[in-house]
C-alpha atoms as a PDB file:
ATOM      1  CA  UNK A   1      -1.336  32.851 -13.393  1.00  0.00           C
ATOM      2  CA  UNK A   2      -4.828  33.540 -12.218  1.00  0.00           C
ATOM      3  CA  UNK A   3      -5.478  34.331  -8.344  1.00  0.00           C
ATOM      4  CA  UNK A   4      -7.508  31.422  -8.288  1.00  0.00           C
ATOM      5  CA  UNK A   5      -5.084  28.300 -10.025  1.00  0.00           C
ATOM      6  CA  UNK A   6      -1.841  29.919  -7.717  1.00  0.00           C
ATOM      7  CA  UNK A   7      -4.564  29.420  -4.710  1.00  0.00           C
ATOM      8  CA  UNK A   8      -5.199  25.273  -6.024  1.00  0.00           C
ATOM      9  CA  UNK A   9      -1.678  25.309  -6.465  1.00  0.00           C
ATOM     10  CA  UNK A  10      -0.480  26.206  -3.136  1.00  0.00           C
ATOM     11  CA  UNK A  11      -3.351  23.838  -1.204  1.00  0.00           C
ATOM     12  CA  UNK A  12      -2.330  21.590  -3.638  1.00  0.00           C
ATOM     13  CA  UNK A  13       1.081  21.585  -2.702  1.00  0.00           C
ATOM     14  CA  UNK A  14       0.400  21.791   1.228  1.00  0.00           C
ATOM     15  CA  UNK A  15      -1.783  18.767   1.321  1.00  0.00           C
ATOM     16  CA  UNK A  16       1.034  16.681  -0.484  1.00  0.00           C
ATOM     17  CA  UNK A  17       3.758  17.742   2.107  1.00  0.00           C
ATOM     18  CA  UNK A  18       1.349  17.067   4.228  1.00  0.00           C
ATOM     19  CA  UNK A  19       0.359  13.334   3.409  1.00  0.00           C
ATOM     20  CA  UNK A  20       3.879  13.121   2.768  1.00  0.00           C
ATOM     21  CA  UNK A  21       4.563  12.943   6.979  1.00  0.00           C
ATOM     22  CA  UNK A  22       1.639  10.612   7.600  1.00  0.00           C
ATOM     23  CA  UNK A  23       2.233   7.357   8.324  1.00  0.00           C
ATOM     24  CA  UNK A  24       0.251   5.729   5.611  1.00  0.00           C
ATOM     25  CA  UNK A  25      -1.367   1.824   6.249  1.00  0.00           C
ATOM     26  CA  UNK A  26      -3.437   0.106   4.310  1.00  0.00           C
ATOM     27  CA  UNK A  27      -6.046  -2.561   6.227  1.00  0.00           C
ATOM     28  CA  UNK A  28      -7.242  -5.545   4.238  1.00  0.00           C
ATOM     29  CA  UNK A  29      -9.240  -8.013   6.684  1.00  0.00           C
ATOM     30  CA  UNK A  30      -7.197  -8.552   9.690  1.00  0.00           C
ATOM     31  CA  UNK A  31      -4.031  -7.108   8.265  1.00  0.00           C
ATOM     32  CA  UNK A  32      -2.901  -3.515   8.804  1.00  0.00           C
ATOM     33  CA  UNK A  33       0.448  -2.955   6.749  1.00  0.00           C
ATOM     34  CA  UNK A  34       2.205  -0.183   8.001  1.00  0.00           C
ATOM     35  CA  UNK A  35       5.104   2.762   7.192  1.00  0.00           C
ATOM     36  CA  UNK A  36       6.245   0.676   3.703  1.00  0.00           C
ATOM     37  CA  UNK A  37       9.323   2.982   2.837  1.00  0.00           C
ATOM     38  CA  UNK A  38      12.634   1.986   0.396  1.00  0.00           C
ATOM     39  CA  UNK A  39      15.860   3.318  -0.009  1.00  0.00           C
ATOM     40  CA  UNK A  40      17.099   5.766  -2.465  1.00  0.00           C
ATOM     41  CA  UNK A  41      19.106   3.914  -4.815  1.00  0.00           C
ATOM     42  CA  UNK A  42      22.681   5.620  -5.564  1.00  0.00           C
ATOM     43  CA  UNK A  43      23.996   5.915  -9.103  1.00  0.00           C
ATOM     44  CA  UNK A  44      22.790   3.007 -11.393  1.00  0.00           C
ATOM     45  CA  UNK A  45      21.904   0.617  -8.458  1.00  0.00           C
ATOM     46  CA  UNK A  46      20.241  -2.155  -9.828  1.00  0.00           C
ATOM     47  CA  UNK A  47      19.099  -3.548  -6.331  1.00  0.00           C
ATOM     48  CA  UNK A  48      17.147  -2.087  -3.348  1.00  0.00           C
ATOM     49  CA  UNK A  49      14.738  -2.835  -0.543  1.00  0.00           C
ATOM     50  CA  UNK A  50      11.809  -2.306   0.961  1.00  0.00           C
ATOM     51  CA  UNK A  51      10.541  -2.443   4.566  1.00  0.00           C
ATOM     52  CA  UNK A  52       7.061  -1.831   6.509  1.00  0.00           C
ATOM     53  CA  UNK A  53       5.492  -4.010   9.622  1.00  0.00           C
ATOM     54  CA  UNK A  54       2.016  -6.256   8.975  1.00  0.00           C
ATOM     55  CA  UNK A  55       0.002  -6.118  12.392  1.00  0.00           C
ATOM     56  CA  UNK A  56      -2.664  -9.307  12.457  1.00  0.00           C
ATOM     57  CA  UNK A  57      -5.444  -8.250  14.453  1.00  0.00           C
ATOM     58  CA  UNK A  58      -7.100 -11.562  13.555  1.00  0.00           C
ATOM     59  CA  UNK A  59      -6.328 -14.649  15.701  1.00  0.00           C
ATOM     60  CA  UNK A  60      -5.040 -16.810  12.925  1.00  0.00           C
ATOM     61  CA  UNK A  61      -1.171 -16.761  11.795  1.00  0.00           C
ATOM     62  CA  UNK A  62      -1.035 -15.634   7.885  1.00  0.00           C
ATOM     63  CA  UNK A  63       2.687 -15.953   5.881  1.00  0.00           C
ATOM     64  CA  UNK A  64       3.414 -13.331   3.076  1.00  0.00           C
ATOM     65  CA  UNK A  65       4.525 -15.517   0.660  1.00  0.00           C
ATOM     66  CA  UNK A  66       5.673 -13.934  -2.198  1.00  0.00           C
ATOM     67  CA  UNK A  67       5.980  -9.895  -3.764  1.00  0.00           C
ATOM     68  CA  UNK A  68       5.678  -8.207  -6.485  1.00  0.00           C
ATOM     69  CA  UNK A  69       6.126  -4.551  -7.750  1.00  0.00           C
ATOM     70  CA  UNK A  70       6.664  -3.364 -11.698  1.00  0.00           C
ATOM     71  CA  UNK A  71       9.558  -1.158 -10.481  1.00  0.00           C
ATOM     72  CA  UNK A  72      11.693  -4.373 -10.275  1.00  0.00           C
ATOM     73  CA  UNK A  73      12.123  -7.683 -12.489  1.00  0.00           C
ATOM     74  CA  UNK A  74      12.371  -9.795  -8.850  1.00  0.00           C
ATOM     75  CA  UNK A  75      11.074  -9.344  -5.522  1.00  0.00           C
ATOM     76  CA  UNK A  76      12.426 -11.722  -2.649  1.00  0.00           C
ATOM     77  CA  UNK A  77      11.626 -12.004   0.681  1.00  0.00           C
ATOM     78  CA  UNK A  78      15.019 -11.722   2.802  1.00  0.00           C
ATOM     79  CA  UNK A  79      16.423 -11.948   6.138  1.00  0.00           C
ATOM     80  CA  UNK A  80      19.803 -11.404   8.050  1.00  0.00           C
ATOM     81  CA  UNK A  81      21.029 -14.393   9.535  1.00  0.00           C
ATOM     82  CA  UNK A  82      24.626 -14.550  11.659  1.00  0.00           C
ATOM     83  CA  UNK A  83      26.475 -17.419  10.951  1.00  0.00           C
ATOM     84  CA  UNK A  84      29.513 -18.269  12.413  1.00  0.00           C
ATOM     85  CA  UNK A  85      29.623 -14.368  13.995  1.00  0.00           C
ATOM     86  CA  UNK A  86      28.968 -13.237  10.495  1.00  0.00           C
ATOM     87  CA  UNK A  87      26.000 -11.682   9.077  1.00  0.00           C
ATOM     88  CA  UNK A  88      24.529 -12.952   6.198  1.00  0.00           C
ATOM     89  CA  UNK A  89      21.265 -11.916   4.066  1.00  0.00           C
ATOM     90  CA  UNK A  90      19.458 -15.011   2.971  1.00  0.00           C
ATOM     91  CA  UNK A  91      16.266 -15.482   0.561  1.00  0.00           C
ATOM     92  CA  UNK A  92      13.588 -16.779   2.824  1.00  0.00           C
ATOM     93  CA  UNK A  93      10.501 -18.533   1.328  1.00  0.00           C
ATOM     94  CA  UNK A  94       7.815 -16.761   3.763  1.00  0.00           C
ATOM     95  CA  UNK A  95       7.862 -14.414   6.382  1.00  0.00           C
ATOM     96  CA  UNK A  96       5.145 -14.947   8.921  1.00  0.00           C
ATOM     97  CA  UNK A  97       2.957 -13.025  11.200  1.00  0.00           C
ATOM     98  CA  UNK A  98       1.483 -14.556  14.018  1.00  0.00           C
ATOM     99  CA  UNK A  99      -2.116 -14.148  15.088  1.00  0.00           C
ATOM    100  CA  UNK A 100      -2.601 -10.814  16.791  1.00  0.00           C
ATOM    101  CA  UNK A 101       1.439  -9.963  16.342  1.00  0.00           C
ATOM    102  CA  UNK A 102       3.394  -8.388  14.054  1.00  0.00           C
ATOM    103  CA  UNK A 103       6.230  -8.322  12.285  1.00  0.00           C
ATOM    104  CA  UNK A 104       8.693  -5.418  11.405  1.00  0.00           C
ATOM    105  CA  UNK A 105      10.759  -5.363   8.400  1.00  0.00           C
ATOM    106  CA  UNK A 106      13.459  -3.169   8.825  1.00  0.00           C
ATOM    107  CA  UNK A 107      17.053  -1.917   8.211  1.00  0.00           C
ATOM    108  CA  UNK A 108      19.814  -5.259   9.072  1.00  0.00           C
ATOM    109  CA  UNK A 109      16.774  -7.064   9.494  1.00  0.00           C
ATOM    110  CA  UNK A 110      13.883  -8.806   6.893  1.00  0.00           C
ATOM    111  CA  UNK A 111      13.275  -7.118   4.021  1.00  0.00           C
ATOM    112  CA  UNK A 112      11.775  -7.660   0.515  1.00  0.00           C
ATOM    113  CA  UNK A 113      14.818  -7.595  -2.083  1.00  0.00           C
ATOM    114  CA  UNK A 114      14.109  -5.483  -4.742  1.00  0.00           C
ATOM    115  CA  UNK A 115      16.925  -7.071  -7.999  1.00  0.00           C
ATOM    116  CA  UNK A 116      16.822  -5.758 -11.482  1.00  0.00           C
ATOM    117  CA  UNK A 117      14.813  -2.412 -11.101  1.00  0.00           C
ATOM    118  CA  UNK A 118      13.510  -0.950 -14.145  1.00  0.00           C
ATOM    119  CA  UNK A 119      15.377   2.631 -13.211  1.00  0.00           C
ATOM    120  CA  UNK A 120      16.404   4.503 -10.128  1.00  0.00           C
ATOM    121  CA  UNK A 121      14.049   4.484  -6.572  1.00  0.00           C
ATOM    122  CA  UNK A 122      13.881   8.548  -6.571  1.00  0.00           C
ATOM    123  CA  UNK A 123      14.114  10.326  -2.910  1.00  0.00           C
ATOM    124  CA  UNK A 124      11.029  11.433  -2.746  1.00  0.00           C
ATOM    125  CA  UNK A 125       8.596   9.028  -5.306  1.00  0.00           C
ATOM    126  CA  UNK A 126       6.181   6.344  -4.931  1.00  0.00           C
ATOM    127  CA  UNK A 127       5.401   2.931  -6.169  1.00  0.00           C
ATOM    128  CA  UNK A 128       3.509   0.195  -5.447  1.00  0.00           C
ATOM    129  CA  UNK A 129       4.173  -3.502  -4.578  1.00  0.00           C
ATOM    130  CA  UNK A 130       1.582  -6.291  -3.774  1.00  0.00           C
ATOM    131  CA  UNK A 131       1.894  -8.475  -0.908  1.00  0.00           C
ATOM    132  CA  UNK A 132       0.875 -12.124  -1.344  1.00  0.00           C
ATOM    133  CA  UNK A 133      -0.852 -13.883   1.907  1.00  0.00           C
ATOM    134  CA  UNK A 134      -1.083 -17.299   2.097  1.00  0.00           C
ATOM    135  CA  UNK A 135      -4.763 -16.746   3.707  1.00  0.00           C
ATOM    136  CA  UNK A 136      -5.551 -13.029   2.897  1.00  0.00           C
ATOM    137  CA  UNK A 137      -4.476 -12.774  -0.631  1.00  0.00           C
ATOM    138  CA  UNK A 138      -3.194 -10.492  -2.822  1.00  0.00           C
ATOM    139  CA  UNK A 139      -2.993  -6.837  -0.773  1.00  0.00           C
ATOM    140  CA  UNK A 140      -1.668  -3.955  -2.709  1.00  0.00           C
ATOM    141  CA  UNK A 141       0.345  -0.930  -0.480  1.00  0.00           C
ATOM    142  CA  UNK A 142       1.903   2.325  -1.495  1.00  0.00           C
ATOM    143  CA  UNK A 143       6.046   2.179  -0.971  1.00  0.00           C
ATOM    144  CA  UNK A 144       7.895   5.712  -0.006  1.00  0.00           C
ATOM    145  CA  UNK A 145      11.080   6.097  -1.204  1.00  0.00           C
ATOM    146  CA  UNK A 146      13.175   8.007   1.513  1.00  0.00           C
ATOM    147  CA  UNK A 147      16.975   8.960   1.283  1.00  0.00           C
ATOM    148  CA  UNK A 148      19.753   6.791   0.688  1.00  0.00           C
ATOM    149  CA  UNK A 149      21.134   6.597   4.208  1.00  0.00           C
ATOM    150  CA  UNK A 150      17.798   6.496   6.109  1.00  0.00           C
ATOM    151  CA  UNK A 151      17.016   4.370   8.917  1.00  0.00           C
ATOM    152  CA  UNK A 152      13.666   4.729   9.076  1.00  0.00           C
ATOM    153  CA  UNK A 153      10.159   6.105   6.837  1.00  0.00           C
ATOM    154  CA  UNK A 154      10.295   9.891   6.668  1.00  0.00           C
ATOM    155  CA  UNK A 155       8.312  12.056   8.682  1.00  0.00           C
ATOM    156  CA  UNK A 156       9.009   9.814  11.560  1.00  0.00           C
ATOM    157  CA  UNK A 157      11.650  11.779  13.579  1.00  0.00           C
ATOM    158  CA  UNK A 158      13.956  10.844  15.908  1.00  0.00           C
ATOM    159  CA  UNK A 159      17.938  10.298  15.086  1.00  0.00           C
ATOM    160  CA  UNK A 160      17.049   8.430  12.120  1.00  0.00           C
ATOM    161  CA  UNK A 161      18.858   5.258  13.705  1.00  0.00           C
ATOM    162  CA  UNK A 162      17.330   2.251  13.696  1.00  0.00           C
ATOM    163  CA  UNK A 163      18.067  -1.432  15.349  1.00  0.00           C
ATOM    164  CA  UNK A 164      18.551  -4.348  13.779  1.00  0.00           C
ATOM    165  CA  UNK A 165      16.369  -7.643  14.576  1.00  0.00           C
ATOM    166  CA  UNK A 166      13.113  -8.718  12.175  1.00  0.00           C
ATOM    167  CA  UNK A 167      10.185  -8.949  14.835  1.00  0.00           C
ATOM    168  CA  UNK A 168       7.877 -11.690  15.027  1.00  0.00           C
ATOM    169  CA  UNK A 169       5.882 -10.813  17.488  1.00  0.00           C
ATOM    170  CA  UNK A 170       2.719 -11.808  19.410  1.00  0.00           C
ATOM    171  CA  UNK A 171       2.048  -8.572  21.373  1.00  0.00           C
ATOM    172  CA  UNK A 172      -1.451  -7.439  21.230  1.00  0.00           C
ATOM    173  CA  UNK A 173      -2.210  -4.811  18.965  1.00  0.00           C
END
């Protein structure tokens, strides 16, 4: 190998790690989707999930209505719900995000539902998955796929432990 491919090769390589512990977001008019990350499926999993936050900066509620990604036959939106001191994940028909708040999809929280995927979510790959708004429209967002027990997106530190709860919030951003 030339002196000059092995140097592309290595910046290459360093720029990808890099990206790789940015928080990635993608904007589309008041919306900033955050940190979308899913779980590493074990063995022949047919099912996974996915999880980010949507800040509105705008001053009008929007509702992600429906998802889709070509890694997976269904999308749902979901949610944990305790009932009767158990918890239970339910399909929900929209998640929404108030104006100027947010809200977090995470681990024993919301989620989108990924059923029926077309193969294995790889520790370490990338798909993508289009969010449906109600008002905004179709928004399409890059999807990390960290390790099978994580708590959180990689490159994100900490313990790795996460709390449960899907935020709705109205906190300014």
């Amino acid at each position: 190998m030339s002196g000059r491919i092995l140097k592309f090769v290595v910046v290459l390589a360093a720029a990808l790690i890099a990206g790789a512990a940015v928080a990635e977001e993608t904007s589309h008019g008041g919306l900033v989707i955050k940190d979308a990350w899913a779980r590493a499926t074990i063995g022949q999993g047919k099912t996974g999930a996915v999880y980010f936050s949507i800040a509105n900066r705008g001053g009008k509620a929007d509702r992600l209505l429906a998802v889709e990604t070509p890694v997976a036959k269904r999308a749902d939106l979901h949610a944990h719900l305790v009932e009767g001191g158990i918890m239970k994940m339910r399909p929900v028909a929209e998640i929404e995000v108030a104006g100027r708040g947010t809200a977090t999809l995470e681990p024993g929280a919301g989620h989108v539902m990924l059923m029926g995927l077309n193969g294995p979510l790889v520790e370490g790959a990338r798909f993508t998955m289009t969010l449906v708004f109600e008002s905004a429209g179709r928004v399409e967002i890059p999807v990390s796929v960290a390790g099978a027990t994580a708590m959180r997106p990689a490159g994100h530190g900490g313990s790795g432990q996460g709390h449960g709860g899907m935020h709705h919030g109205s906190s300014k951003q």
